[in-house]
N, C-alpha and C. Protein backbone atom coordinates (compact mmCIF):
# COMPACT_ATOMS: atom_id res chain seq x y z
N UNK A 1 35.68 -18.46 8.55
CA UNK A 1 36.37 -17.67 9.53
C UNK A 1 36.04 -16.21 9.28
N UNK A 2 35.48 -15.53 10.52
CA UNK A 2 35.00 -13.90 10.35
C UNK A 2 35.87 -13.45 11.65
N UNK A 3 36.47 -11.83 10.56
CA UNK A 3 36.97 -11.31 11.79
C UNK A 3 36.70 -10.02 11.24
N UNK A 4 36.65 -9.02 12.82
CA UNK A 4 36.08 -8.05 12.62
C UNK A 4 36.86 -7.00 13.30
N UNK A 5 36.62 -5.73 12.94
CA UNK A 5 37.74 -4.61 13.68
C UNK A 5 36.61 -2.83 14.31
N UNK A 6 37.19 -2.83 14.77
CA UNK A 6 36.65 -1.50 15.43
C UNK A 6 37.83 -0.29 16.80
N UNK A 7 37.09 0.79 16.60
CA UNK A 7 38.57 1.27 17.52
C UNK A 7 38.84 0.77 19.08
N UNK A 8 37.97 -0.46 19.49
CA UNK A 8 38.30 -1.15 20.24
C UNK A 8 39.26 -2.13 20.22
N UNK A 9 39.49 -2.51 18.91
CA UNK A 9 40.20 -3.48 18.76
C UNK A 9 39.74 -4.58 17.85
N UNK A 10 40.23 -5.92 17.51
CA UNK A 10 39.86 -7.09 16.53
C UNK A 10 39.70 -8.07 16.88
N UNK A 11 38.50 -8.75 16.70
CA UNK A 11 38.06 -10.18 17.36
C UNK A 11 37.98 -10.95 15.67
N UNK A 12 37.57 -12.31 16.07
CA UNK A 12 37.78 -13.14 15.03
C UNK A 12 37.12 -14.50 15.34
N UNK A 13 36.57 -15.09 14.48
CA UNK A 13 36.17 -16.70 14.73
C UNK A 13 35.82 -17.23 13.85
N UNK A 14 35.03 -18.27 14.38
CA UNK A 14 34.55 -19.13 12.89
C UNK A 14 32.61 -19.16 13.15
N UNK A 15 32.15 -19.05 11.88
CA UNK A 15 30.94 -19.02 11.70
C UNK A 15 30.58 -20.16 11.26
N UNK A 16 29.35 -20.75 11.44
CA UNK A 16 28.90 -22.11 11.07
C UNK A 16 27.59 -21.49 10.21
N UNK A 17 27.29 -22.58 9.29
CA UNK A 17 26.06 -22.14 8.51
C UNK A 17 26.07 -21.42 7.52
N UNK A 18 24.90 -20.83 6.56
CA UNK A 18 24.86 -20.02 5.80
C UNK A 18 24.92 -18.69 6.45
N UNK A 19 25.62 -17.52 5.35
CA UNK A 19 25.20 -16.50 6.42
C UNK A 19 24.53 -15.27 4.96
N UNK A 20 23.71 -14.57 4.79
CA UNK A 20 23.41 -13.49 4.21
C UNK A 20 23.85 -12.23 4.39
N UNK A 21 24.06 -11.48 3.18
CA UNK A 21 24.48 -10.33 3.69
C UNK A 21 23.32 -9.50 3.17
N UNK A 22 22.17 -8.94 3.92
CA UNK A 22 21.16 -8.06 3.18
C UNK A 22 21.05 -6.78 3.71
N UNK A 23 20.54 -6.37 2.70
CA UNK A 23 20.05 -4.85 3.45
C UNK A 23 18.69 -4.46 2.92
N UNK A 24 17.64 -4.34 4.34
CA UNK A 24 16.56 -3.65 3.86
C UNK A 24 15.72 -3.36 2.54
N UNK A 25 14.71 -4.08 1.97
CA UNK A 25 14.30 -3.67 0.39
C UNK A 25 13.98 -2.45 -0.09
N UNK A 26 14.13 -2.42 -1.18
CA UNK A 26 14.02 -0.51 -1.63
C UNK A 26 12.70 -0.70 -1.25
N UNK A 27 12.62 1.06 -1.17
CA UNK A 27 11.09 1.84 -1.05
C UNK A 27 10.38 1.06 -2.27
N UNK A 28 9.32 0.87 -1.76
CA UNK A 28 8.20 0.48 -3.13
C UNK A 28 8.00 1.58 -4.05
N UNK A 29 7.64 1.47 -4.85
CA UNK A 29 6.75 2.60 -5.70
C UNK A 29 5.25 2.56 -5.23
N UNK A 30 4.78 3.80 -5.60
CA UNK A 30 3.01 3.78 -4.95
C UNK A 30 2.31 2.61 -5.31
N UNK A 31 1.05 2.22 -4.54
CA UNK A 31 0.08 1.48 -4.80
C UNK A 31 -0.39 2.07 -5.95
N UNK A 32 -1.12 1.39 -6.57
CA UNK A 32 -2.23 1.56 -8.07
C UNK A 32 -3.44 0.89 -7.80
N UNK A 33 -4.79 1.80 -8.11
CA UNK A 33 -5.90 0.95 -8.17
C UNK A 33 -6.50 0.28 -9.51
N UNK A 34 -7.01 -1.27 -9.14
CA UNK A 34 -7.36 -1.75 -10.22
C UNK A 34 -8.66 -1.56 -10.43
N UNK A 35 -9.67 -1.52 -9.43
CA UNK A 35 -10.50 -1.12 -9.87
C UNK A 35 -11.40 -0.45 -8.42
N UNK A 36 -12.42 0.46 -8.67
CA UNK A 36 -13.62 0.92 -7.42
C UNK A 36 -14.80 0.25 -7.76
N UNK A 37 -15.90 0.64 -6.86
CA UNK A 37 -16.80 0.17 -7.17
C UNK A 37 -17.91 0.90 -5.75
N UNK A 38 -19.07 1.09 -6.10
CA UNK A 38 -19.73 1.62 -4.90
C UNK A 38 -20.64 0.76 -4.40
N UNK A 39 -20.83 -0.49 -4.97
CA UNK A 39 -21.93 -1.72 -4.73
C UNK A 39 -21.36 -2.86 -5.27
N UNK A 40 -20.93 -3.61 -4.10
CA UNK A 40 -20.41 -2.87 -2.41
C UNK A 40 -19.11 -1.80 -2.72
N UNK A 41 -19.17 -1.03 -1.74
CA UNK A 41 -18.03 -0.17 -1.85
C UNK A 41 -16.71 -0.70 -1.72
N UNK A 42 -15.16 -0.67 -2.48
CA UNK A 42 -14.46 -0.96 -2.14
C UNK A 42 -13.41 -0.65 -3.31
N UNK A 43 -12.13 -0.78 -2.80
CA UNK A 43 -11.15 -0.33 -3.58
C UNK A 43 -10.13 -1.55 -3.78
N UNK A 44 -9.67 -1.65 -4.95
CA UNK A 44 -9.27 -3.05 -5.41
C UNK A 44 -7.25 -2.62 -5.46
N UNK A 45 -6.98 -2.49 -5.02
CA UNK A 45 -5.17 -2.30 -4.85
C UNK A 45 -4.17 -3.61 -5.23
N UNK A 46 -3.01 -2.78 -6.04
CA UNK A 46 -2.07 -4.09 -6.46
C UNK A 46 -0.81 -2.51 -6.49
N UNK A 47 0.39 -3.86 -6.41
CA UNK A 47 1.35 -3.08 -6.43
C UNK A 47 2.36 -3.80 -6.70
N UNK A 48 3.88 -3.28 -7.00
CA UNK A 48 4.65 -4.31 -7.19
C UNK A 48 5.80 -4.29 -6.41
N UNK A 49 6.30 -5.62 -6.01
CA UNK A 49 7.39 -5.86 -5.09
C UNK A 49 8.65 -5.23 -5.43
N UNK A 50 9.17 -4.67 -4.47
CA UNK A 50 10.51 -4.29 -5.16
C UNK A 50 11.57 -4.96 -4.52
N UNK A 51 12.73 -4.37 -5.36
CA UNK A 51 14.21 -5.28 -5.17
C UNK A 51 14.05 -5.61 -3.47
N UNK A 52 13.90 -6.68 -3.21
CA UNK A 52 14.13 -7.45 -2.08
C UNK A 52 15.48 -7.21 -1.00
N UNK A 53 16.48 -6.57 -1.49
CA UNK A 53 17.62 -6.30 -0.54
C UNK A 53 18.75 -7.60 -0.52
N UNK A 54 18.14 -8.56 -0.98
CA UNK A 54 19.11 -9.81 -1.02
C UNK A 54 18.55 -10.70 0.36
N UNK A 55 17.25 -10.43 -0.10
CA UNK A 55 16.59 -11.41 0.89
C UNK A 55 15.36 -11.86 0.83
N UNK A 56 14.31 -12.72 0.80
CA UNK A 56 13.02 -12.88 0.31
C UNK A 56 12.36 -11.73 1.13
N UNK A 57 11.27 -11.39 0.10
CA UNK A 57 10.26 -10.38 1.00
C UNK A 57 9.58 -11.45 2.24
N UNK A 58 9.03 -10.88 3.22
CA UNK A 58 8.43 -11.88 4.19
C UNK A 58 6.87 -11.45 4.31
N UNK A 59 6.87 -9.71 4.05
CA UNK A 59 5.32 -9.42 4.23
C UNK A 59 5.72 -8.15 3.99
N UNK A 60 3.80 -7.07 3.51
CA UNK A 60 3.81 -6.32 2.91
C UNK A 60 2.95 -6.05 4.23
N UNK A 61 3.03 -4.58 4.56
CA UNK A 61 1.96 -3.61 5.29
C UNK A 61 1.12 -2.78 4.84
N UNK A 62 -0.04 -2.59 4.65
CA UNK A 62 -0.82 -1.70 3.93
C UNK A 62 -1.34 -1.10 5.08
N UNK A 63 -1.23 0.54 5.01
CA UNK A 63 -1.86 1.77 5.79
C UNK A 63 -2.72 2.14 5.41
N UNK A 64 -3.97 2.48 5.44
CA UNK A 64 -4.93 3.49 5.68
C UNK A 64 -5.06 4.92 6.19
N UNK A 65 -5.20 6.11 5.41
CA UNK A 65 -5.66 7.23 5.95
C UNK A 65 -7.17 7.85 5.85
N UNK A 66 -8.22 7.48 6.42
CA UNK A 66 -9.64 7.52 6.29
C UNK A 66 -9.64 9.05 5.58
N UNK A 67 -8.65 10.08 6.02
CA UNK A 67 -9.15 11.61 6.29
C UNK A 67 -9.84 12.00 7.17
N UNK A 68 -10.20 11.56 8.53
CA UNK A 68 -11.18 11.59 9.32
C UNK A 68 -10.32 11.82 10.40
N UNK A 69 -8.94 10.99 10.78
CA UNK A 69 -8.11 11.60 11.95
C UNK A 69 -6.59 11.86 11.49
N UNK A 70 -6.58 12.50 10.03
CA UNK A 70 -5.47 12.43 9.82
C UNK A 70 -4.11 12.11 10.53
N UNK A 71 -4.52 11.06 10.37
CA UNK A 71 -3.12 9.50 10.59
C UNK A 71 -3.08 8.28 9.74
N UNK A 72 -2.27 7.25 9.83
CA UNK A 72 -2.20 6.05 8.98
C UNK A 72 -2.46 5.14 10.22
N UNK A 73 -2.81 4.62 9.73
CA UNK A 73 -3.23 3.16 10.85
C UNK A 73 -2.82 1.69 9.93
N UNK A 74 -2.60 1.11 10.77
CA UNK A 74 -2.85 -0.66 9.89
C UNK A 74 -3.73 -1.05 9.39
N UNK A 75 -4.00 -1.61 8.31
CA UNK A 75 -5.03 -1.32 7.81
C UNK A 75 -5.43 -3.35 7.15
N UNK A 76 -3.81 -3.57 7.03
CA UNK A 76 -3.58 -5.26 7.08
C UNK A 76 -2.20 -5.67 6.57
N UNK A 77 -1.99 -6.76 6.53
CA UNK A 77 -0.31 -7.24 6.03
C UNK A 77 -1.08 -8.55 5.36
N UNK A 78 -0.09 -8.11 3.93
CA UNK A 78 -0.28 -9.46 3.09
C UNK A 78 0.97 -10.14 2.88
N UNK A 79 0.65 -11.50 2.95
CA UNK A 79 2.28 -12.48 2.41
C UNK A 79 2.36 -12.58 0.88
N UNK A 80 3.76 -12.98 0.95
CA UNK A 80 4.20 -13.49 -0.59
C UNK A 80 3.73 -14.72 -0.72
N UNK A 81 2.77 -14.74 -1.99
CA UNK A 81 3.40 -13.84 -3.63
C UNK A 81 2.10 -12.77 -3.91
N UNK A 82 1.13 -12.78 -2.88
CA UNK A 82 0.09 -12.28 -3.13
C UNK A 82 0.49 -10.42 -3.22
N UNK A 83 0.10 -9.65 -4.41
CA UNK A 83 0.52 -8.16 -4.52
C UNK A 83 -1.18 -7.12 -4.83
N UNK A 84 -1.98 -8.12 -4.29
CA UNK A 84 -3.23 -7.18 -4.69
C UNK A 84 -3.52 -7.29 -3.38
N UNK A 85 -4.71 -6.30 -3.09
CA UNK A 85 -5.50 -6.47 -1.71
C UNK A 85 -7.04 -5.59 -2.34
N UNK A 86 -7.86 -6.43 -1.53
CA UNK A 86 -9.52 -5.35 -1.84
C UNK A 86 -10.09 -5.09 -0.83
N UNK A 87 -9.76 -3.90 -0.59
CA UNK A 87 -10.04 -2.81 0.49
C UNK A 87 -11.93 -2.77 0.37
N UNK A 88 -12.32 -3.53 1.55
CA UNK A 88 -13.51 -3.46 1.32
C UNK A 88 -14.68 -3.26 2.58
N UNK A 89 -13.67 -2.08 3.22
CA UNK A 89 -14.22 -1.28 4.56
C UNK A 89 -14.53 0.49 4.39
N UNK A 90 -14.45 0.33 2.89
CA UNK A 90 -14.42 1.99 2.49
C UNK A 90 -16.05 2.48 2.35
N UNK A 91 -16.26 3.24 2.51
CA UNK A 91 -17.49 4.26 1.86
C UNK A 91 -17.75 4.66 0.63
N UNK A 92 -18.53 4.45 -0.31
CA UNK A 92 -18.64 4.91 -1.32
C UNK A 92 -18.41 6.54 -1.37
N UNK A 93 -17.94 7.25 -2.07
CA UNK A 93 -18.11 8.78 -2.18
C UNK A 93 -16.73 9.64 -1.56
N UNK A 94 -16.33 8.29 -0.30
CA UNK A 94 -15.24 9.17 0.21
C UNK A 94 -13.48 9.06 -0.50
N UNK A 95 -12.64 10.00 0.09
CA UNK A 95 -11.35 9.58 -0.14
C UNK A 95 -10.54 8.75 0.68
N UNK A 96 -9.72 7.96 0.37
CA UNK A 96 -8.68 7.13 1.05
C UNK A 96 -7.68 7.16 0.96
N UNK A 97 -6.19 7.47 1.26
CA UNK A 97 -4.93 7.40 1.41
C UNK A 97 -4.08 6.41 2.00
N UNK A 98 -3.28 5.91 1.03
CA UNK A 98 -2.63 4.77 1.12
C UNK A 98 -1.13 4.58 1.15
N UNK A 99 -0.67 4.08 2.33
CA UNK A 99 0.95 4.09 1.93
C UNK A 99 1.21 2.42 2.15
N UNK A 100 2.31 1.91 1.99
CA UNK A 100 2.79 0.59 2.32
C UNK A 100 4.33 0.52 2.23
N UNK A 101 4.79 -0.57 3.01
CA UNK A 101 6.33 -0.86 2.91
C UNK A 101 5.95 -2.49 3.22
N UNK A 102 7.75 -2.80 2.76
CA UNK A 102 7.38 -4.38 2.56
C UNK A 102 9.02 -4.69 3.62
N UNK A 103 8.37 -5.97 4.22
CA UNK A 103 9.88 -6.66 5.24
C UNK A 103 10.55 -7.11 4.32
N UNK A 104 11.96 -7.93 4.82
CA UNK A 104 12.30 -8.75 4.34
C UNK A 104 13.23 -9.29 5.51
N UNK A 105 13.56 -10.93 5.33
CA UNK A 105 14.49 -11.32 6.18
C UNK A 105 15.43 -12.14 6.28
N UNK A 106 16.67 -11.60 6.35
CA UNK A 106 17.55 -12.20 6.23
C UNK A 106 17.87 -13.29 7.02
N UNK A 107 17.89 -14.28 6.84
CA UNK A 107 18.51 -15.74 7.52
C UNK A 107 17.70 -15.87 8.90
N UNK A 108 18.16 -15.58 10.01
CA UNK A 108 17.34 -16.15 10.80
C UNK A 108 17.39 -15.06 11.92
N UNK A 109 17.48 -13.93 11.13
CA UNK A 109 18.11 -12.53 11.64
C UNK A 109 16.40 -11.65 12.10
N UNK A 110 16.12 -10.84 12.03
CA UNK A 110 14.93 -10.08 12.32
C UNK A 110 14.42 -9.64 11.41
N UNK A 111 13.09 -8.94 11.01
CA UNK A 111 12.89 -8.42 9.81
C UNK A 111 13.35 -7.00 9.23
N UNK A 112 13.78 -6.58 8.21
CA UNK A 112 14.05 -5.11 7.75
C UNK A 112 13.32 -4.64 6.84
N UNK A 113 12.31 -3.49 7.54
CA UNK A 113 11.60 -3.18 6.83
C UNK A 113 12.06 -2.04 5.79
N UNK A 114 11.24 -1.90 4.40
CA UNK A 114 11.75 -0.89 3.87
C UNK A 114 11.34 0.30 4.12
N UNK A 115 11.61 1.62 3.61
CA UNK A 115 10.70 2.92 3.92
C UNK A 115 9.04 2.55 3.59
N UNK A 116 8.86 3.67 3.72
CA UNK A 116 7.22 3.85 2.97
C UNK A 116 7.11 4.28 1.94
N UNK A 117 6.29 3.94 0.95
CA UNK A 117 6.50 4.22 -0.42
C UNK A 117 5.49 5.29 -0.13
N UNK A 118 5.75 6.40 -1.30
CA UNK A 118 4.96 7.27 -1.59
C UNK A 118 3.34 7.60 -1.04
N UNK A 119 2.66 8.29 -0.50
CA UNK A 119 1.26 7.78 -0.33
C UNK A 119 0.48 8.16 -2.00
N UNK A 120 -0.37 7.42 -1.66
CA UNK A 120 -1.24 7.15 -3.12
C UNK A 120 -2.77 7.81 -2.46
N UNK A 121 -3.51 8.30 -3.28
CA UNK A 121 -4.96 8.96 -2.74
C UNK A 121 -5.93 8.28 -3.44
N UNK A 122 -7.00 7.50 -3.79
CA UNK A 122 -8.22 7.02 -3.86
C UNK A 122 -9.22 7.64 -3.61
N UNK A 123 -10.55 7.59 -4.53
CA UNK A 123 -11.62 8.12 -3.97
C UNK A 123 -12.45 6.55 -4.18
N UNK A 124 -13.29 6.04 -3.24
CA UNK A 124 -14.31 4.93 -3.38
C UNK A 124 -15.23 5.32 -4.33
N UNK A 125 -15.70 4.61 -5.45
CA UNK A 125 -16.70 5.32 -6.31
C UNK A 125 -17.97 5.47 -5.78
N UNK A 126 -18.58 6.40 -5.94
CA UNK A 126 -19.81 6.97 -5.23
C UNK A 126 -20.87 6.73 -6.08
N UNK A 127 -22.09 6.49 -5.54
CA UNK A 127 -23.36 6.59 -6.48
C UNK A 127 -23.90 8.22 -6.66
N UNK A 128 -23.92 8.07 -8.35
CA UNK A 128 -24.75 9.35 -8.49
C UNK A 128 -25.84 9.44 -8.07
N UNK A 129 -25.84 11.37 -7.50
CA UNK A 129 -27.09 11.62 -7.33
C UNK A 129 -28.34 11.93 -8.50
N UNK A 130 -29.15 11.55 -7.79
CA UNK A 130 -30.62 11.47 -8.54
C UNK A 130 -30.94 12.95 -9.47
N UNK A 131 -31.19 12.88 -10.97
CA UNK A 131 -30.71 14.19 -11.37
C UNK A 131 -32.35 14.76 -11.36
N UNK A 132 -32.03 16.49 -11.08
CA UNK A 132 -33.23 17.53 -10.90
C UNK A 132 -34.44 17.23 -12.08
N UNK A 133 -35.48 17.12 -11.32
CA UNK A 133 -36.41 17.44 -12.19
C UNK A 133 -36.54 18.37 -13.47
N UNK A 134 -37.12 18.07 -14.51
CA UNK A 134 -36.93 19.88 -15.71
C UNK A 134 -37.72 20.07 -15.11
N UNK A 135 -37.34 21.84 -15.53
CA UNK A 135 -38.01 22.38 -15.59
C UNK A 135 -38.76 23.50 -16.84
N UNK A 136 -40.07 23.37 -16.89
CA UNK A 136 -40.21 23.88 -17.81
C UNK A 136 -40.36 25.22 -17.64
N UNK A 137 -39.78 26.20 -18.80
CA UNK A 137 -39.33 27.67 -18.66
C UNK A 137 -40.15 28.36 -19.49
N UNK A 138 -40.37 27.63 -20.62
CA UNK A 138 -41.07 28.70 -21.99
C UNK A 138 -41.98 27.78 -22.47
N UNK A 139 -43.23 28.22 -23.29
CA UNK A 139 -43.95 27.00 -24.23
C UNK A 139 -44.53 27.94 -25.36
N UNK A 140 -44.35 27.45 -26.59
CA UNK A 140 -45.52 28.26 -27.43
C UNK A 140 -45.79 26.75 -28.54
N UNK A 141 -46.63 27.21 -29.61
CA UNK A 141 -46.80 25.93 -30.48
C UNK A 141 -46.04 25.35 -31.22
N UNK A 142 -44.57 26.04 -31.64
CA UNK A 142 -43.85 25.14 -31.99
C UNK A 142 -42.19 25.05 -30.93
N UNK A 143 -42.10 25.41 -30.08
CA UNK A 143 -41.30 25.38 -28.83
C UNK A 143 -41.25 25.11 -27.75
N UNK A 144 -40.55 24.30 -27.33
CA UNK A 144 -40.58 23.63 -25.81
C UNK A 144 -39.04 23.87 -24.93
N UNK A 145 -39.25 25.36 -24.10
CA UNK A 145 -37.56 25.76 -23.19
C UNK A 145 -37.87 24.68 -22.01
């Protein structure tokens, strides 16, 4: 039996079923990279789930900021239990910016997403460039500049 009040007044009934009481999961903490690589280029991301709200997580959103139109875009959504993703649409050399939030859902209710966690910055590892020729500066018979 649920009853409820407001300055309208008090209604009351009976509920059938389980019912949850959740709220929204905390903000994540930032993504972390596990590893780069420039062949093939790509960025290897894990992160960890946070307090759920009193409800299973349902899915994680990962954003992208190329630096190219400074914005976030979708970038993909992973399910539980999986907490890594390998970002493997990047450029070697460039930077990437990363934010994510994770759902969760209560009973048979809609999803609540959490904030956005922190953004996190990445650079894709780049191949070095090819180093300058010497040059030679000085010579005598027992010296080589």
């Amino acid at each position: 039996f649920v009853s409820s009040c407001n300055k309208r007044g008090c209604k009351s009934g009976e509920v059938f079923g389980p019912i949850i009481a959740a709220a929204p999961p905390d903000m994540p903490i930032p993504l972390r990279v596990i590893t780069t690589s420039s062949s093939p280029p790509l960025i290897h991301l894990t992160w960890t789930a946070p307090d759920n709200g009193g409800a299973p997580i349902s899915k994680t959103e990962i954003e992208r900021d190329d630096g190219h139109a400074g914005f976030f875009s979708l970038l993909t959504t992973v399910f539980p239990p999986n907490t890594t993703y390998m970002d493997e649409s990047v450029e070697a050399g460039l930077t990437y910016r990363y934010r994510f939030r994770v759902y969760n859902r209560p009973s048979d209710q809609h999803e609540l997403p959490s904030e956005y966690s922190y953004v996190s910055t990445f650079v894709a590892a780049g191949v070095p460039s090819r180093p300058d020729m010497p040059v030679l500066v000085a010579n005598s018979k027992t010296q080589i500049e």
